[in-house]
N, C-alpha and C. Protein backbone atom coordinates (compact mmCIF):
# COMPACT_ATOMS: atom_id res chain seq x y z
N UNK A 1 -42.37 -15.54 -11.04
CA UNK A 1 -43.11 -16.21 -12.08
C UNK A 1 -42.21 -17.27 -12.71
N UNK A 2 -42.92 -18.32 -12.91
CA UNK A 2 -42.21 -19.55 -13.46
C UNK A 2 -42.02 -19.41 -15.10
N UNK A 3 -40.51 -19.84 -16.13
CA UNK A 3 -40.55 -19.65 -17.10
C UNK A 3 -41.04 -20.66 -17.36
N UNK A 4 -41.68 -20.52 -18.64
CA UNK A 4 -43.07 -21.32 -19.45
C UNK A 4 -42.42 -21.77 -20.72
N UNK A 5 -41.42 -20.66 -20.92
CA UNK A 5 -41.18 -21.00 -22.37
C UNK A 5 -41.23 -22.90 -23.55
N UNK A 6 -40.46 -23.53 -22.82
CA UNK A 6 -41.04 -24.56 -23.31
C UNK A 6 -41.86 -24.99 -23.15
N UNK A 7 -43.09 -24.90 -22.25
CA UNK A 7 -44.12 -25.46 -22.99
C UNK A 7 -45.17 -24.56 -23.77
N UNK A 8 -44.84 -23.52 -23.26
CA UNK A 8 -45.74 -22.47 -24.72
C UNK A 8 -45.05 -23.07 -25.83
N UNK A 9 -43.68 -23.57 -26.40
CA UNK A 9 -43.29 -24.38 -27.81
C UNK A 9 -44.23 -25.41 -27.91
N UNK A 10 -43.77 -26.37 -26.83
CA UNK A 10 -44.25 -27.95 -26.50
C UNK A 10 -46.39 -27.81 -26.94
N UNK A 11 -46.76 -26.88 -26.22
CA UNK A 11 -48.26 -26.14 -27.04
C UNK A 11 -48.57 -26.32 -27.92
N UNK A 12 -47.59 -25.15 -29.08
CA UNK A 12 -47.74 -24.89 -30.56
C UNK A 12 -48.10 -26.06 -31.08
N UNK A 13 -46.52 -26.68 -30.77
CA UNK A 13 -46.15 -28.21 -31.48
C UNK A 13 -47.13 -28.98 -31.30
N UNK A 14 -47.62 -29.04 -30.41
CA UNK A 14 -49.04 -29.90 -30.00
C UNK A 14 -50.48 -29.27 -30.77
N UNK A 15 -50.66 -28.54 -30.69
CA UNK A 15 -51.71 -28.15 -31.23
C UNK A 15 -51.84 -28.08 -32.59
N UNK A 16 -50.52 -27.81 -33.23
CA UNK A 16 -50.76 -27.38 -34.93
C UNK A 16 -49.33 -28.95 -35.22
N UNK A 17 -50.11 -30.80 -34.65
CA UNK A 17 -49.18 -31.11 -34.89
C UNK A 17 -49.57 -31.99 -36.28
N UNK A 18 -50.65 -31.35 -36.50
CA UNK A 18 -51.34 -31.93 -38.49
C UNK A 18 -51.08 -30.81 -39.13
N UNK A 19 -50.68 -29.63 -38.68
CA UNK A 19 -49.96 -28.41 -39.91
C UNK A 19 -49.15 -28.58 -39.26
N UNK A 20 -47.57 -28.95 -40.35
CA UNK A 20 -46.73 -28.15 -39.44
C UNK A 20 -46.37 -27.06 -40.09
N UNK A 21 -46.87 -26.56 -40.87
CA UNK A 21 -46.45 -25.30 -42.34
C UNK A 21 -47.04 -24.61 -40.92
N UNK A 22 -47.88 -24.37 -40.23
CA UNK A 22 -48.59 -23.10 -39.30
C UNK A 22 -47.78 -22.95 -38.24
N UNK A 23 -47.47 -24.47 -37.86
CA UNK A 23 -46.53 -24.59 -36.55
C UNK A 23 -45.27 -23.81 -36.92
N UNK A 24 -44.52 -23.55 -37.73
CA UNK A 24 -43.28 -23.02 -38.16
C UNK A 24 -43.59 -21.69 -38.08
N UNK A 25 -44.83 -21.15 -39.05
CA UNK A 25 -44.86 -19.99 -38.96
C UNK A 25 -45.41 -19.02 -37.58
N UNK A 26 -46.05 -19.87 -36.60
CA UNK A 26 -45.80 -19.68 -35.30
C UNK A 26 -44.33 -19.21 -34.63
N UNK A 27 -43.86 -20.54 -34.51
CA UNK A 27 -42.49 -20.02 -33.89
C UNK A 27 -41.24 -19.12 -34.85
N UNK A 28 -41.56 -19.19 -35.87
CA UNK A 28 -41.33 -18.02 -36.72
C UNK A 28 -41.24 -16.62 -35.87
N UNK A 29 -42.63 -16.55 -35.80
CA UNK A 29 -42.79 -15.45 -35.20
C UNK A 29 -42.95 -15.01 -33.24
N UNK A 30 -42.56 -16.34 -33.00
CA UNK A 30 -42.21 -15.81 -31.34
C UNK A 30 -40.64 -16.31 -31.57
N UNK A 31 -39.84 -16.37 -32.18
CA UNK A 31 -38.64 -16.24 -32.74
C UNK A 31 -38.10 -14.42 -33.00
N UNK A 32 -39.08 -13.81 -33.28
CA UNK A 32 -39.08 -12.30 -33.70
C UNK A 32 -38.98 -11.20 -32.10
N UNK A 33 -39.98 -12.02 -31.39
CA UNK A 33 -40.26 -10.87 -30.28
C UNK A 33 -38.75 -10.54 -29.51
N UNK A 34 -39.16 -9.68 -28.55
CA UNK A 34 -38.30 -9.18 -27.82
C UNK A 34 -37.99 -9.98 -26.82
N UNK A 35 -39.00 -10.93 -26.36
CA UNK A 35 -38.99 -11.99 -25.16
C UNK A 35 -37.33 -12.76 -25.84
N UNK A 36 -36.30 -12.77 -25.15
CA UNK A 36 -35.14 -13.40 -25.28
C UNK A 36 -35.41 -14.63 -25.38
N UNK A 37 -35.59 -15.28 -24.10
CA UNK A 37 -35.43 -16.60 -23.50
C UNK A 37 -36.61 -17.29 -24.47
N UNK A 38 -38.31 -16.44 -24.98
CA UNK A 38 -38.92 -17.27 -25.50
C UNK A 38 -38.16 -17.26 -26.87
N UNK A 39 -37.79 -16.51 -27.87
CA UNK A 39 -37.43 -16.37 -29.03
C UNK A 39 -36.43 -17.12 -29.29
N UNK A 40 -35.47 -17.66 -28.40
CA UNK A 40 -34.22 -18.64 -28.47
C UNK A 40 -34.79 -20.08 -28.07
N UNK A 41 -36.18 -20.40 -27.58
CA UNK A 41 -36.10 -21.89 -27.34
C UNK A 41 -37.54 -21.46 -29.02
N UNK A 42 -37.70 -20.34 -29.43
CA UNK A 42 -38.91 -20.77 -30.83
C UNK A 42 -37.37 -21.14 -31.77
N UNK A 43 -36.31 -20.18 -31.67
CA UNK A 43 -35.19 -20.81 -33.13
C UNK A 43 -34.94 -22.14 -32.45
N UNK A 44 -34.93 -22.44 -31.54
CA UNK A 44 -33.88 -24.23 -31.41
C UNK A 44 -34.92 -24.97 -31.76
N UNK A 45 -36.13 -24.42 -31.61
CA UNK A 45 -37.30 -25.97 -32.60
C UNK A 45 -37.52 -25.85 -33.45
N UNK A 46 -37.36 -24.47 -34.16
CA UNK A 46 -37.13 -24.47 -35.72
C UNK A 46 -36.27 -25.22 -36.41
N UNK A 47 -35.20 -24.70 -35.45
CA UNK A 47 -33.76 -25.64 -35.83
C UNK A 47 -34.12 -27.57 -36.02
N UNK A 48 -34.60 -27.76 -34.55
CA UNK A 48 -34.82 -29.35 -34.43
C UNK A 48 -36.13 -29.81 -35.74
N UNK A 49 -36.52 -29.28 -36.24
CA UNK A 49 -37.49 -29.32 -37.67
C UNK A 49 -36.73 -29.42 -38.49
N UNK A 50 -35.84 -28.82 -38.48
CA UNK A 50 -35.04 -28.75 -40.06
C UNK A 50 -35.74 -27.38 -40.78
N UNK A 51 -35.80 -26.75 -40.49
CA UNK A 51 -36.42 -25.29 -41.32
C UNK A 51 -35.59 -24.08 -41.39
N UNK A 52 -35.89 -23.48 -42.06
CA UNK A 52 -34.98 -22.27 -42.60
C UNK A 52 -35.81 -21.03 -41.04
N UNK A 53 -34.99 -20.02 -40.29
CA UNK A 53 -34.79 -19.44 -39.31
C UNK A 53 -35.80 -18.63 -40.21
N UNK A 54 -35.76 -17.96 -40.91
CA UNK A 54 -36.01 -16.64 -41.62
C UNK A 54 -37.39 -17.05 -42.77
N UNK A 55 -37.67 -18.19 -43.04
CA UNK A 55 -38.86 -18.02 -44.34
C UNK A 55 -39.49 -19.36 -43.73
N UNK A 56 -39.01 -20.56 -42.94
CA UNK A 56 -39.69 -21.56 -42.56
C UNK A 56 -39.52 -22.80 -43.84
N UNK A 57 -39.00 -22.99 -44.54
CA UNK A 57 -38.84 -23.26 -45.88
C UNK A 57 -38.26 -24.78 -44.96
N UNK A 58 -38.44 -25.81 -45.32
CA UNK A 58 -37.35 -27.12 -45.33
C UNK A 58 -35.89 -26.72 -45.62
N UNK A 59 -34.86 -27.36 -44.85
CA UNK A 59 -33.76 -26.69 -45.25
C UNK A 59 -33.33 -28.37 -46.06
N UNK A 60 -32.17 -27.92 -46.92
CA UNK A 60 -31.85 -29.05 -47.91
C UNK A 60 -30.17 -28.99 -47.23
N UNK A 61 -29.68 -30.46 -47.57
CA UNK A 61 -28.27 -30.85 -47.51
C UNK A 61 -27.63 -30.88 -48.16
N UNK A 62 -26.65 -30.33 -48.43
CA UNK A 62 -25.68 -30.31 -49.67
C UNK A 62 -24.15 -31.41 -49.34
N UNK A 63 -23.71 -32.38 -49.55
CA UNK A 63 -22.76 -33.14 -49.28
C UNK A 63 -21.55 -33.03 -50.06
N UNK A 64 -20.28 -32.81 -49.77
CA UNK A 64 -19.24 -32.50 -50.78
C UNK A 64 -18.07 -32.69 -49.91
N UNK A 65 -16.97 -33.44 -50.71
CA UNK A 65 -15.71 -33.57 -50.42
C UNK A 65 -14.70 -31.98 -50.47
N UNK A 66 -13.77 -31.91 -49.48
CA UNK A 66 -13.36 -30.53 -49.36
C UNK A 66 -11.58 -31.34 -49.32
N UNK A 67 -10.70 -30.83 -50.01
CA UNK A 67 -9.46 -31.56 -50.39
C UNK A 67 -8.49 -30.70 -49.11
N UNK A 68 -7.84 -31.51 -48.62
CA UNK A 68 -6.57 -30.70 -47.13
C UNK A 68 -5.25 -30.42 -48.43
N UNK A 69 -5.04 -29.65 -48.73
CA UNK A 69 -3.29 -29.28 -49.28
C UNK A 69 -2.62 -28.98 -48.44
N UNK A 70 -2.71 -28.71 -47.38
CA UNK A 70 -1.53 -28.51 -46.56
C UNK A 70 -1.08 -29.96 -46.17
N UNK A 71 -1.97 -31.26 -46.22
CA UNK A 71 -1.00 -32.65 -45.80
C UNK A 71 -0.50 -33.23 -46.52
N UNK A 72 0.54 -33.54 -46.56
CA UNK A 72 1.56 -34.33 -47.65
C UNK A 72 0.55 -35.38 -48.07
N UNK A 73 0.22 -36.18 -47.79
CA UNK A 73 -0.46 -37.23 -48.54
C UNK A 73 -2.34 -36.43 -49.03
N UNK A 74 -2.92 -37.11 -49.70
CA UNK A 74 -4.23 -36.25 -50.16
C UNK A 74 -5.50 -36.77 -49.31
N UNK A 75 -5.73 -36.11 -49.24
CA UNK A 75 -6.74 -36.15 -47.38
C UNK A 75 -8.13 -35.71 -47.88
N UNK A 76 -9.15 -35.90 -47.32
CA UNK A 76 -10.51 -35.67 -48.33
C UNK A 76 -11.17 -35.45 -46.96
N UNK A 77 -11.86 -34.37 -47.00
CA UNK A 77 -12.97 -34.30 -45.24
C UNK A 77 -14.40 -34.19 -45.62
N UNK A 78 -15.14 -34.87 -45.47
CA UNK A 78 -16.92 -34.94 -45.70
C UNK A 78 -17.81 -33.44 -45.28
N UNK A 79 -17.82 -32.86 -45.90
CA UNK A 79 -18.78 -31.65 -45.60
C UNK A 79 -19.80 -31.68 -45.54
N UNK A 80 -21.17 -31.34 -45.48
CA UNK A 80 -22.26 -31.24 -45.60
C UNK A 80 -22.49 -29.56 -45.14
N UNK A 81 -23.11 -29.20 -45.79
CA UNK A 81 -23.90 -27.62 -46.17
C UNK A 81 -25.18 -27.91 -45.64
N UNK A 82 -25.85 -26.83 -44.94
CA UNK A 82 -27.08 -27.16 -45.38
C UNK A 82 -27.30 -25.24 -45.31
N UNK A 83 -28.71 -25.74 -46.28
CA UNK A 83 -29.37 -24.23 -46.65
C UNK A 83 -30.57 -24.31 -47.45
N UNK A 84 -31.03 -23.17 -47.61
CA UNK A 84 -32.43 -22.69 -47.52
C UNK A 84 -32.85 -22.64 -49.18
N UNK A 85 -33.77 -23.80 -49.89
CA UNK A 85 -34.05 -23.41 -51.13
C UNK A 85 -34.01 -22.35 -51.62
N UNK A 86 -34.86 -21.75 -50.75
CA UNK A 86 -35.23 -20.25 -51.28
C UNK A 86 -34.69 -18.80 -51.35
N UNK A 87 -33.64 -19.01 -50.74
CA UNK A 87 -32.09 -18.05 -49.93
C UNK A 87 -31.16 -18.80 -51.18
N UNK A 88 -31.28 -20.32 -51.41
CA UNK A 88 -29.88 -20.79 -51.95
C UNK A 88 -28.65 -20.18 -51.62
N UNK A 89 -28.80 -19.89 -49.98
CA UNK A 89 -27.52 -19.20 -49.30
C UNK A 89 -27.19 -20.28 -48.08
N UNK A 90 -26.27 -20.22 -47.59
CA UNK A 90 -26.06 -21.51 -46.31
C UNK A 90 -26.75 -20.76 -45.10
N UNK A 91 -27.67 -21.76 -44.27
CA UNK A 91 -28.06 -21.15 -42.96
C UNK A 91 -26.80 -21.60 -42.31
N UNK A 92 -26.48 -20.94 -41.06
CA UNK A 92 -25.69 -21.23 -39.69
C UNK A 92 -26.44 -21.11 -38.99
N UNK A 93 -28.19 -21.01 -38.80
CA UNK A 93 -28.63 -20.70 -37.59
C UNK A 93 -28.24 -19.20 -37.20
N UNK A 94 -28.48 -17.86 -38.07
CA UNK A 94 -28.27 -17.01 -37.77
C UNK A 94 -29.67 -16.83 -37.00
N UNK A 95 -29.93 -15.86 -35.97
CA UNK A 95 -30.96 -15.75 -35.37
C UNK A 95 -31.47 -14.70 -35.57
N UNK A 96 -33.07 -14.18 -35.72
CA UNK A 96 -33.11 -13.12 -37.20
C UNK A 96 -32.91 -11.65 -35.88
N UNK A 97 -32.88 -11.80 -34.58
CA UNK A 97 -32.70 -10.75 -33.85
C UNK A 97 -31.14 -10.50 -33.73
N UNK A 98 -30.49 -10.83 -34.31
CA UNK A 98 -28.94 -10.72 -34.73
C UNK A 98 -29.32 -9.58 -35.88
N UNK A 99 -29.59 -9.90 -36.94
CA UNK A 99 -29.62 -8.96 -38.34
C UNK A 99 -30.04 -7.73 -38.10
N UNK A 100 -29.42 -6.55 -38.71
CA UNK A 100 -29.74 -5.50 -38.26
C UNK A 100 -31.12 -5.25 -39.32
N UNK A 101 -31.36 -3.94 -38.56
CA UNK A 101 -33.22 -3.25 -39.47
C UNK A 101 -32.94 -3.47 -40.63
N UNK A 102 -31.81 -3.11 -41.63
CA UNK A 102 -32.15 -3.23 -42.86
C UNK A 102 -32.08 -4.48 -43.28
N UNK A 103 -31.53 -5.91 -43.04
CA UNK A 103 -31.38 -6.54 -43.29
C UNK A 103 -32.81 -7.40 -42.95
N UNK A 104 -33.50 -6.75 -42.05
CA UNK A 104 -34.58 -7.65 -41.33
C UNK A 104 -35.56 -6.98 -42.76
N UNK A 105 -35.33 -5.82 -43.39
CA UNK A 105 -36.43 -5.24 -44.45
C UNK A 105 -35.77 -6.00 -45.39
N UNK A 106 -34.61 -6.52 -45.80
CA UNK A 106 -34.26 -6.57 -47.37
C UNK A 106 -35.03 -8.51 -46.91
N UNK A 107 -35.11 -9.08 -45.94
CA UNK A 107 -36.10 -10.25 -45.78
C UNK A 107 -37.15 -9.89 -45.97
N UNK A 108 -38.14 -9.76 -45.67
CA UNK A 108 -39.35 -9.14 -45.72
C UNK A 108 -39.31 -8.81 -46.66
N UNK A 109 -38.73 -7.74 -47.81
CA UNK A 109 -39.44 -7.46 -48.82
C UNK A 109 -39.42 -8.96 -49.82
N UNK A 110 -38.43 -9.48 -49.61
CA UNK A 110 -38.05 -10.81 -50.68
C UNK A 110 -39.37 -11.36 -50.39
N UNK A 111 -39.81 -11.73 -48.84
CA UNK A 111 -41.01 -12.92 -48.96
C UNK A 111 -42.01 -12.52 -49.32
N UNK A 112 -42.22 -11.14 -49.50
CA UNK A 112 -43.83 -10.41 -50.26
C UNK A 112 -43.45 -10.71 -51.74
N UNK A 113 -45.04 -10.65 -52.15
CA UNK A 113 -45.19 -11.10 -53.22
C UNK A 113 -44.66 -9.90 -54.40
């Protein structure tokens, strides 16, 4: 059997491409399953959206100078953060089949009302 996985994404994206609030919460959730190969190409288009892995949220940029002390002269390196309004925690692209059970409940209970 031939893998499909991108275009079951390439689909979504197509079909829900006037919501994308539905489209997210789609690959949201084939991001969840057990299917490996589909759940790793639903996080890399989450990713290529700019959305939070775990709530679908827009992710925001945070920009900040980070100072080197270890070089004799004063050295300044451009950072950028990015992370999840609603977490106000930094994403790395954790992938939510990484997090263990409780951590997958202490999500879940946060996004219920």
């Amino acid at each position: 059997m031939t893998d499909m996985h991108d275009e079951v994404i390439e689909a979504i994206l197509e079909y829900y491409k006037d919501d994308e609030e539905t489209a997210v919460d789609c690959l949201i959730y084939l991001s969840s399953l057990k299917c490996l190969p589909l759940a790793v190409h639903a996080e890399v288009a989450i990713d290529s959206m700019g959305r939070c892995p775990i709530c679908g949220c827009k992710l925001e940029r945070y920009t900040h100078r980070e100072l080197h002390t270890e070089l004799d002269e004063p050295c300044y390196e451009m950072l950028t953060e990015v992370y999840c309004p609603k977490w106000i925690t930094t994403v790395w692209a954790i992938p939510r089949r990484l997090l263990s059970k409780s951590q997958k409940r202490k999500t879940l209970s946060a996004l219920s009302p």
